[in-house]
C-alpha atoms as a PDB file:
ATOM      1  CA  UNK A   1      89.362 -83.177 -29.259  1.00  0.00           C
ATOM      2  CA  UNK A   2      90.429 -82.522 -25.468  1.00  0.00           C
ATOM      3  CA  UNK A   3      90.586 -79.322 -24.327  1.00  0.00           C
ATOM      4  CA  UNK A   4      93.661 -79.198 -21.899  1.00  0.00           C
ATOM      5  CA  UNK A   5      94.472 -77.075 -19.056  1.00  0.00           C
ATOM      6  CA  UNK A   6      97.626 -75.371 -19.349  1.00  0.00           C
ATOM      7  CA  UNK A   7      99.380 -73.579 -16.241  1.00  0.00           C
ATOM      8  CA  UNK A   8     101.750 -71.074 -16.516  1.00  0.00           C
ATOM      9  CA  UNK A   9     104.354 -69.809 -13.248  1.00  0.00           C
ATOM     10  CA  UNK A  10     101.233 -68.917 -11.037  1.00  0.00           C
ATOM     11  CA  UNK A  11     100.083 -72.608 -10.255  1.00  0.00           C
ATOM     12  CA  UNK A  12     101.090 -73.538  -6.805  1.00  0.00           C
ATOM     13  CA  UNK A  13     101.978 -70.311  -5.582  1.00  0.00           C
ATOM     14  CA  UNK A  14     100.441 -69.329  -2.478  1.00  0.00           C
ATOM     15  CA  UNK A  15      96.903 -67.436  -2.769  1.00  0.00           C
ATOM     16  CA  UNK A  16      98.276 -64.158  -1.195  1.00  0.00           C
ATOM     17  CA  UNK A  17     101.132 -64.025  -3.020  1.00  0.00           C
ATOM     18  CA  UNK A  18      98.606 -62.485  -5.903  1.00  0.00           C
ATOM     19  CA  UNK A  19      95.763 -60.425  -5.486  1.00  0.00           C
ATOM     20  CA  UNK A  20      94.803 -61.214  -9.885  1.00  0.00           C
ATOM     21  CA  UNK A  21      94.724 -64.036 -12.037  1.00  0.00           C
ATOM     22  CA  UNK A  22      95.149 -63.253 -15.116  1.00  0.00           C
ATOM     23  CA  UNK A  23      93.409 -66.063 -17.441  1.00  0.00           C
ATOM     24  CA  UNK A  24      93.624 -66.532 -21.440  1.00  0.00           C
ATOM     25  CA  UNK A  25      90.759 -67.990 -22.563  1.00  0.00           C
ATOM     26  CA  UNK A  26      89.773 -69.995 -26.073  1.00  0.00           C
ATOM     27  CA  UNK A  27      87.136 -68.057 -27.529  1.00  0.00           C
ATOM     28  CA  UNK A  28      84.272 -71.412 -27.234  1.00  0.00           C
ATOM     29  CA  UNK A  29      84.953 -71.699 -23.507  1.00  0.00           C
ATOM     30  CA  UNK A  30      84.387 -67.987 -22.847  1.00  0.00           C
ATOM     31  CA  UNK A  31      81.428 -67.734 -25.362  1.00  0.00           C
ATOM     32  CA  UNK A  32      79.395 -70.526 -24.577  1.00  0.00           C
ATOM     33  CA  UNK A  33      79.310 -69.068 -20.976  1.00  0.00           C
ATOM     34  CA  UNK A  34      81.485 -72.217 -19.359  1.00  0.00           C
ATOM     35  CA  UNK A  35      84.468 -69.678 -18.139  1.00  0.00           C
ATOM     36  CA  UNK A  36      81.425 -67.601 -16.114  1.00  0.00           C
ATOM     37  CA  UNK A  37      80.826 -70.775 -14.414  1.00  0.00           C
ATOM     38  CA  UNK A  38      84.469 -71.555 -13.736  1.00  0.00           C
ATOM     39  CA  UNK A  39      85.340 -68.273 -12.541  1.00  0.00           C
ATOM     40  CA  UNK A  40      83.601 -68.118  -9.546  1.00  0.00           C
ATOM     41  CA  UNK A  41      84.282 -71.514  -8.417  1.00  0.00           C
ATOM     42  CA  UNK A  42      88.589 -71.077  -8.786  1.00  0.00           C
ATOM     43  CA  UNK A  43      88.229 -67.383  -6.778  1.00  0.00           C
ATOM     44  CA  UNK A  44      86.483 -69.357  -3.813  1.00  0.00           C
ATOM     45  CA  UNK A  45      88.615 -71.806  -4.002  1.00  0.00           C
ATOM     46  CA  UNK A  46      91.600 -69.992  -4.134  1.00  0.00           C
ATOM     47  CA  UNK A  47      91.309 -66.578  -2.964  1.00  0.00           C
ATOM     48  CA  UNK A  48      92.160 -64.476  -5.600  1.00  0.00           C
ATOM     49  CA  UNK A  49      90.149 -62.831  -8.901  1.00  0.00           C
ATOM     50  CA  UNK A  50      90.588 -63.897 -11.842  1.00  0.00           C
ATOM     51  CA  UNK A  51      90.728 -61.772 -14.447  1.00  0.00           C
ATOM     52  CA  UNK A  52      90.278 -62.839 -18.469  1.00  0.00           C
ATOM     53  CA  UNK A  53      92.516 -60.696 -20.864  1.00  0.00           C
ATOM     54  CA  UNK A  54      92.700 -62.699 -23.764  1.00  0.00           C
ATOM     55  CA  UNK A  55      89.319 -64.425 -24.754  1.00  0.00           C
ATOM     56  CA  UNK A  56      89.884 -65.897 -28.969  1.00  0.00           C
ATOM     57  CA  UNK A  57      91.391 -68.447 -31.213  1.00  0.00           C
ATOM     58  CA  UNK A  58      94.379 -70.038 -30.520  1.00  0.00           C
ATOM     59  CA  UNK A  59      95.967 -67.415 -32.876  1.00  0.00           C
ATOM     60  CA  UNK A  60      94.919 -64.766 -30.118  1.00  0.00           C
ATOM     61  CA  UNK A  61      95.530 -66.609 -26.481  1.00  0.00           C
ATOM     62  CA  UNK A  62      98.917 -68.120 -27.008  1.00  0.00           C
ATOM     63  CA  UNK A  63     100.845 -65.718 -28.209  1.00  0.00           C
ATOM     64  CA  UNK A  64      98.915 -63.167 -24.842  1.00  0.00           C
ATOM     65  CA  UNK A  65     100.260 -66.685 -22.581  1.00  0.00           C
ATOM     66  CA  UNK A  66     103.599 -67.531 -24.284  1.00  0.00           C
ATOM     67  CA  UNK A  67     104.126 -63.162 -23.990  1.00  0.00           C
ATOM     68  CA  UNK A  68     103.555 -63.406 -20.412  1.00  0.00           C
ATOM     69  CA  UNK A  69     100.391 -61.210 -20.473  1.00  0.00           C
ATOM     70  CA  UNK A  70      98.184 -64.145 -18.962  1.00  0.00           C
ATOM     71  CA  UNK A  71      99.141 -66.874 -16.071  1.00  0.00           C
ATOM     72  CA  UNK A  72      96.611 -69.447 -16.898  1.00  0.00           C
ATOM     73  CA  UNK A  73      95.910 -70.832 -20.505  1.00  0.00           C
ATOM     74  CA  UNK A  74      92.998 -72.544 -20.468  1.00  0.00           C
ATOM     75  CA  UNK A  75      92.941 -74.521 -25.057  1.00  0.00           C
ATOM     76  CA  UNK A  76      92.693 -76.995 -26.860  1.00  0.00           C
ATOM     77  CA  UNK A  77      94.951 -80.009 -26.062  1.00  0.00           C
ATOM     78  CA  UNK A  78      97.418 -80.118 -29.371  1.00  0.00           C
ATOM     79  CA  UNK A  79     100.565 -79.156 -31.214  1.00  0.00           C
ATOM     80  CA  UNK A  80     100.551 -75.523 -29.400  1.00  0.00           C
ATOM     81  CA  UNK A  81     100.338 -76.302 -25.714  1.00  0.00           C
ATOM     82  CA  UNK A  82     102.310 -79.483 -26.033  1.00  0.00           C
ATOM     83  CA  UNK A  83     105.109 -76.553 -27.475  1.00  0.00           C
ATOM     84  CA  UNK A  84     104.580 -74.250 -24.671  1.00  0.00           C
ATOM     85  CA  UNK A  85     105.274 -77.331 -22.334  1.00  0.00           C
ATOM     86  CA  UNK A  86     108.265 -77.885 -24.023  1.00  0.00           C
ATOM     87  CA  UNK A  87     109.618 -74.730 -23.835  1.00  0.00           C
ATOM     88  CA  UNK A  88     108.578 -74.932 -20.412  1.00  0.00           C
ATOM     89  CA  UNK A  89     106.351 -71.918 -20.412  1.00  0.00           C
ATOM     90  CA  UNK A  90     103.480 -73.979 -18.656  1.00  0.00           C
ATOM     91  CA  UNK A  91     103.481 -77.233 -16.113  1.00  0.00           C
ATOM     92  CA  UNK A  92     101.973 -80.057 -16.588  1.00  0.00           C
ATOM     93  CA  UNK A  93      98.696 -80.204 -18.527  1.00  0.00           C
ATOM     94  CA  UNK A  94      95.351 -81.183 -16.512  1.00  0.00           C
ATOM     95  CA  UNK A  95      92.308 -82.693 -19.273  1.00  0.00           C
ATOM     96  CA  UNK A  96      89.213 -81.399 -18.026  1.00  0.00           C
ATOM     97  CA  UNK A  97      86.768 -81.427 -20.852  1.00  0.00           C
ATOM     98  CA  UNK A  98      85.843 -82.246 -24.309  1.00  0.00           C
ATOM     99  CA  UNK A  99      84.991 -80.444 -27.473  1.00  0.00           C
ATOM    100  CA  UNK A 100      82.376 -81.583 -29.703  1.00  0.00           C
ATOM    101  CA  UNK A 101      82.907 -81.669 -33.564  1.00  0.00           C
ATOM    102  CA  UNK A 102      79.495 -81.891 -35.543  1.00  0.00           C
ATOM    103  CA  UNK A 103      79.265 -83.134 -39.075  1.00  0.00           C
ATOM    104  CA  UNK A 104      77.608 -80.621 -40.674  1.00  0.00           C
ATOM    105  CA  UNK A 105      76.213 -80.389 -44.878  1.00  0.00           C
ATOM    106  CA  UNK A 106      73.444 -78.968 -47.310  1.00  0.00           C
ATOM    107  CA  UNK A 107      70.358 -79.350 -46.496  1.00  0.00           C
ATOM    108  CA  UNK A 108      69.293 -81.719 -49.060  1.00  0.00           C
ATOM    109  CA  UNK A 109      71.944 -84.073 -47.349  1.00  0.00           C
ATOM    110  CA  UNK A 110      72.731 -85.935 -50.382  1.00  0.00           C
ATOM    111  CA  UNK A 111      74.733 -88.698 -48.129  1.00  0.00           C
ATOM    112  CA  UNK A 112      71.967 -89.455 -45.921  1.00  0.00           C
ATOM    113  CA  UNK A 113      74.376 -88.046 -42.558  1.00  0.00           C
ATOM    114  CA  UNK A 114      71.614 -86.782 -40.569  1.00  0.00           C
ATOM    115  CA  UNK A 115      70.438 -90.013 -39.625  1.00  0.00           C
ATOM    116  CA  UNK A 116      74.170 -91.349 -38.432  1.00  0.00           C
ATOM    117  CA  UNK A 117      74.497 -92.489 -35.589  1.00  0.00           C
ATOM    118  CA  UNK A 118      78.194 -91.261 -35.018  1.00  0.00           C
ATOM    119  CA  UNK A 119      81.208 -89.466 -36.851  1.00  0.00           C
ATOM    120  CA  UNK A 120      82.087 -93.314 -38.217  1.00  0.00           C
ATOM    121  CA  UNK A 121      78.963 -93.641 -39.925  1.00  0.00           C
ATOM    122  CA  UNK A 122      78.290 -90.711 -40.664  1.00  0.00           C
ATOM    123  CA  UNK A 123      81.963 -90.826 -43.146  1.00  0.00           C
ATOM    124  CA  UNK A 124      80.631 -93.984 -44.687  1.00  0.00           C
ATOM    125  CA  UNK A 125      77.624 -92.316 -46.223  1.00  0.00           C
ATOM    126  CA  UNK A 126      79.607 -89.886 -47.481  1.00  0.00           C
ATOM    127  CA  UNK A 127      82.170 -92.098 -49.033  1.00  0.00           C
ATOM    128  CA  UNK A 128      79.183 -94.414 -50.318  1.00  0.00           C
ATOM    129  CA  UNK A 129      77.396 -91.730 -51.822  1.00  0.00           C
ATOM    130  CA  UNK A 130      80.982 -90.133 -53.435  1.00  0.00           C
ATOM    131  CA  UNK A 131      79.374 -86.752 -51.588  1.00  0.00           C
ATOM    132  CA  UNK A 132      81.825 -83.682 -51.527  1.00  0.00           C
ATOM    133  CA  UNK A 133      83.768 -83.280 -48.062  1.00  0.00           C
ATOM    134  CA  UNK A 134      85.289 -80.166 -47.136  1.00  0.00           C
ATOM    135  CA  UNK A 135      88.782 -81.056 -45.211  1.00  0.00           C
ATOM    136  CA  UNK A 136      88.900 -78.228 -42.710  1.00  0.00           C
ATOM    137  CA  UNK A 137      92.822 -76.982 -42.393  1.00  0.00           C
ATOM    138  CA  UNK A 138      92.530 -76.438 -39.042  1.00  0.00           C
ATOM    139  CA  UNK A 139      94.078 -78.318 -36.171  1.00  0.00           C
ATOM    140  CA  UNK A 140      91.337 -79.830 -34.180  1.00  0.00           C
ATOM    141  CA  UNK A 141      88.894 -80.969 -37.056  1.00  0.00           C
ATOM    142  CA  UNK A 142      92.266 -82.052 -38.977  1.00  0.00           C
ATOM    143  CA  UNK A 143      93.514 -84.496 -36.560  1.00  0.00           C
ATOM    144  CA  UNK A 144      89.793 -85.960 -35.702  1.00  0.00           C
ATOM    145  CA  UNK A 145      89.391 -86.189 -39.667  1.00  0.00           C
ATOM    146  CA  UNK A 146      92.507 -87.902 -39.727  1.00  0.00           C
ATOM    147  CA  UNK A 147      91.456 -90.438 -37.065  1.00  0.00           C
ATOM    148  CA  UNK A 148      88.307 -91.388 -38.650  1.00  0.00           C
ATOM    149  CA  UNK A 149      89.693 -92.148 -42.015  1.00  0.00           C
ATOM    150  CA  UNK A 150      92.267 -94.429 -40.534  1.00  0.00           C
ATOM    151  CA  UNK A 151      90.351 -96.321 -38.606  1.00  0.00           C
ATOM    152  CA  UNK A 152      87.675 -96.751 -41.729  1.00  0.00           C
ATOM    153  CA  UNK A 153      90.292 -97.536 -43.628  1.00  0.00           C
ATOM    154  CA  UNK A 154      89.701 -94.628 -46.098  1.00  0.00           C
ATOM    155  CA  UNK A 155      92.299 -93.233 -48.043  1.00  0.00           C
ATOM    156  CA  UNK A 156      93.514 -89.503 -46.741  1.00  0.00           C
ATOM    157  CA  UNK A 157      92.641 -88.157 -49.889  1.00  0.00           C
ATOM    158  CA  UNK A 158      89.877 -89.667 -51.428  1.00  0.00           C
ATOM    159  CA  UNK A 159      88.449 -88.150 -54.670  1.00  0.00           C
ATOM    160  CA  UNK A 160      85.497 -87.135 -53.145  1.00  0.00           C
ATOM    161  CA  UNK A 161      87.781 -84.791 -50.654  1.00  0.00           C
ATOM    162  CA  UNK A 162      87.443 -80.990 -51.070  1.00  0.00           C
ATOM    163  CA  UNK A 163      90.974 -79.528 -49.779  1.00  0.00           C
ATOM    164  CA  UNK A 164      90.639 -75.930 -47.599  1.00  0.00           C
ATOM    165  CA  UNK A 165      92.261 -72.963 -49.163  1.00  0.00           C
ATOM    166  CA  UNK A 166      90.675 -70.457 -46.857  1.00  0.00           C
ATOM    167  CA  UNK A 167      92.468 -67.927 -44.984  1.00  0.00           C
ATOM    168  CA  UNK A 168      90.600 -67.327 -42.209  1.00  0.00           C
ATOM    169  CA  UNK A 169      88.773 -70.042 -40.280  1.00  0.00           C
ATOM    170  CA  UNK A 170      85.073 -68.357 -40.427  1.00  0.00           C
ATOM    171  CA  UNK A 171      85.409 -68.596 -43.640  1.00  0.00           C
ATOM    172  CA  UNK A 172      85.287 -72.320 -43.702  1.00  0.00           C
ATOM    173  CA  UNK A 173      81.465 -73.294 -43.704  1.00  0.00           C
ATOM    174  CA  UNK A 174      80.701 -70.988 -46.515  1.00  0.00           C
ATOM    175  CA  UNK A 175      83.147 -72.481 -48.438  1.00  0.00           C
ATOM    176  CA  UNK A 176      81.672 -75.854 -47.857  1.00  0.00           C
ATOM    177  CA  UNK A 177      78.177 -75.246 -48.373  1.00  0.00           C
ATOM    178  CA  UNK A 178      78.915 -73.142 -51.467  1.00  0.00           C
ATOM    179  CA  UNK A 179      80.329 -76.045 -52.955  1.00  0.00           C
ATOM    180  CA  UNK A 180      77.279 -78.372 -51.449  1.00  0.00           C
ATOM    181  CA  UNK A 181      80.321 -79.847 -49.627  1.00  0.00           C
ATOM    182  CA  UNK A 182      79.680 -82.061 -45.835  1.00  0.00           C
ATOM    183  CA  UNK A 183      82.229 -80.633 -43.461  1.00  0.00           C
ATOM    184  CA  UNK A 184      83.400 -82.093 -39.445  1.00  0.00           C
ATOM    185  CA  UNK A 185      83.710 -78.278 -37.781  1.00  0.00           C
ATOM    186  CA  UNK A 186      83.482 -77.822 -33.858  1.00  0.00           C
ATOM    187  CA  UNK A 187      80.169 -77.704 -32.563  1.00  0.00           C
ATOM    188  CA  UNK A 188      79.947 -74.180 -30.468  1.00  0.00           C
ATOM    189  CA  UNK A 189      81.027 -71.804 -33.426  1.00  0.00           C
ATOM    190  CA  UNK A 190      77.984 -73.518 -35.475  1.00  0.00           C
ATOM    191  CA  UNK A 191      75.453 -73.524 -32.104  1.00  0.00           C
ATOM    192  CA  UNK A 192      76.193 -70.092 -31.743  1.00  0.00           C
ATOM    193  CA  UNK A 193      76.227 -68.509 -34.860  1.00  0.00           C
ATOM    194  CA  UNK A 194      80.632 -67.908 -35.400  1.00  0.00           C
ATOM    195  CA  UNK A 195      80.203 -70.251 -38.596  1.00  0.00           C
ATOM    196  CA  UNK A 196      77.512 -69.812 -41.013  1.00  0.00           C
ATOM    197  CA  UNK A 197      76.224 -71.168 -44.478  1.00  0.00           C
ATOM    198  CA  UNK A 198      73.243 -71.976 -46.054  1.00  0.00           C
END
């Protein structure tokens, strides 16, 4: 899933026409400690602080952007910031990274996933082995789901498919591991401890 860089009215102004940069952040980029190395490396560069006010989901940074309460977005790449563009609340959108989606399920691993040696394969073995698979609703695990199944071939929804009827993402992993259920979920939230299960 690419992880666009969205810039609101303060890219290209001059560096002393503000003294603060006011940044919205997605939640992994400030967690896993990548915005502390950013930070410092834009304020040399450009002269002025930057300051993070928003720092969560994309439920909690867009609205702060879109409000004007932040001039930098820093998401996801998807259906929200290709809006914003079009309502031409940001300029054009830089890629700079990647997030990682892990395939994550029970321990017992009844479809043998552990041992895949990508998301591709890893599908297979759970098609082959008719194991549960929780479809996460949300955007970015949606759309890679959505990818691998058409270029396997697999039908969107397969009877081996568990649909998501959560309400809040957290909840997600639970859910799936309750129900012994494999499940493609971004890889930060699991490495540091946002989504849990047994």
């Amino acid at each position: 899933m690419l992880v666009g860089l969205c810039l609101g009215a303060w890219w290209g102004m001059p560096a002393q026409a503000a003294e603060t940069l006011k940044v919205a952040v997605i939640g992994g980029v400030k967690m896993s400690g990548v915005w502390d190395r950013l930070a410092p490396r834009l304020e040399a560069a450009t002269g002025v602080r930057a300051e993070v006010v928003s720092a969560a989901n994309k439920d909690g940074v867009v609205p702060d952007f879109a409000a004007g309460r932040a001039d930098l977005l820093l998401i996801h790449g998807g259906r929200e910031s290709y809006a914003l563009e079009g309502a031409g609340l940001v300029g054009r959108q830089r890629v700079w990274g990647y997030n990682e989606h892990v395939v994550v399920g029970p321990l017992e691993d009844p479809a043998g996933v552990k041992g895949a040696a990508d998301g591709s394969e890893a599908f297979r073995r759970i098609e082959k082995a008719r194991a549960p698979f929780f479809a996460a609703g949300n955007q970015g695990s949606h759309e890679i789901v959505q990818h691998l199944w058409e270029a396997m071939g697999l039908p969107p929804a397969a009877d081996w498919m568990v649909l998501d009827d959560t309400e809040r993402p957290p909840q997600v992993l639970q859910l799936a591991m309750k129900r012994r259920a494999c499940i493609l979920v971004g890889a930060l939230p699991v490495a540091f401890g946002q989504l849990q299960g047994r």
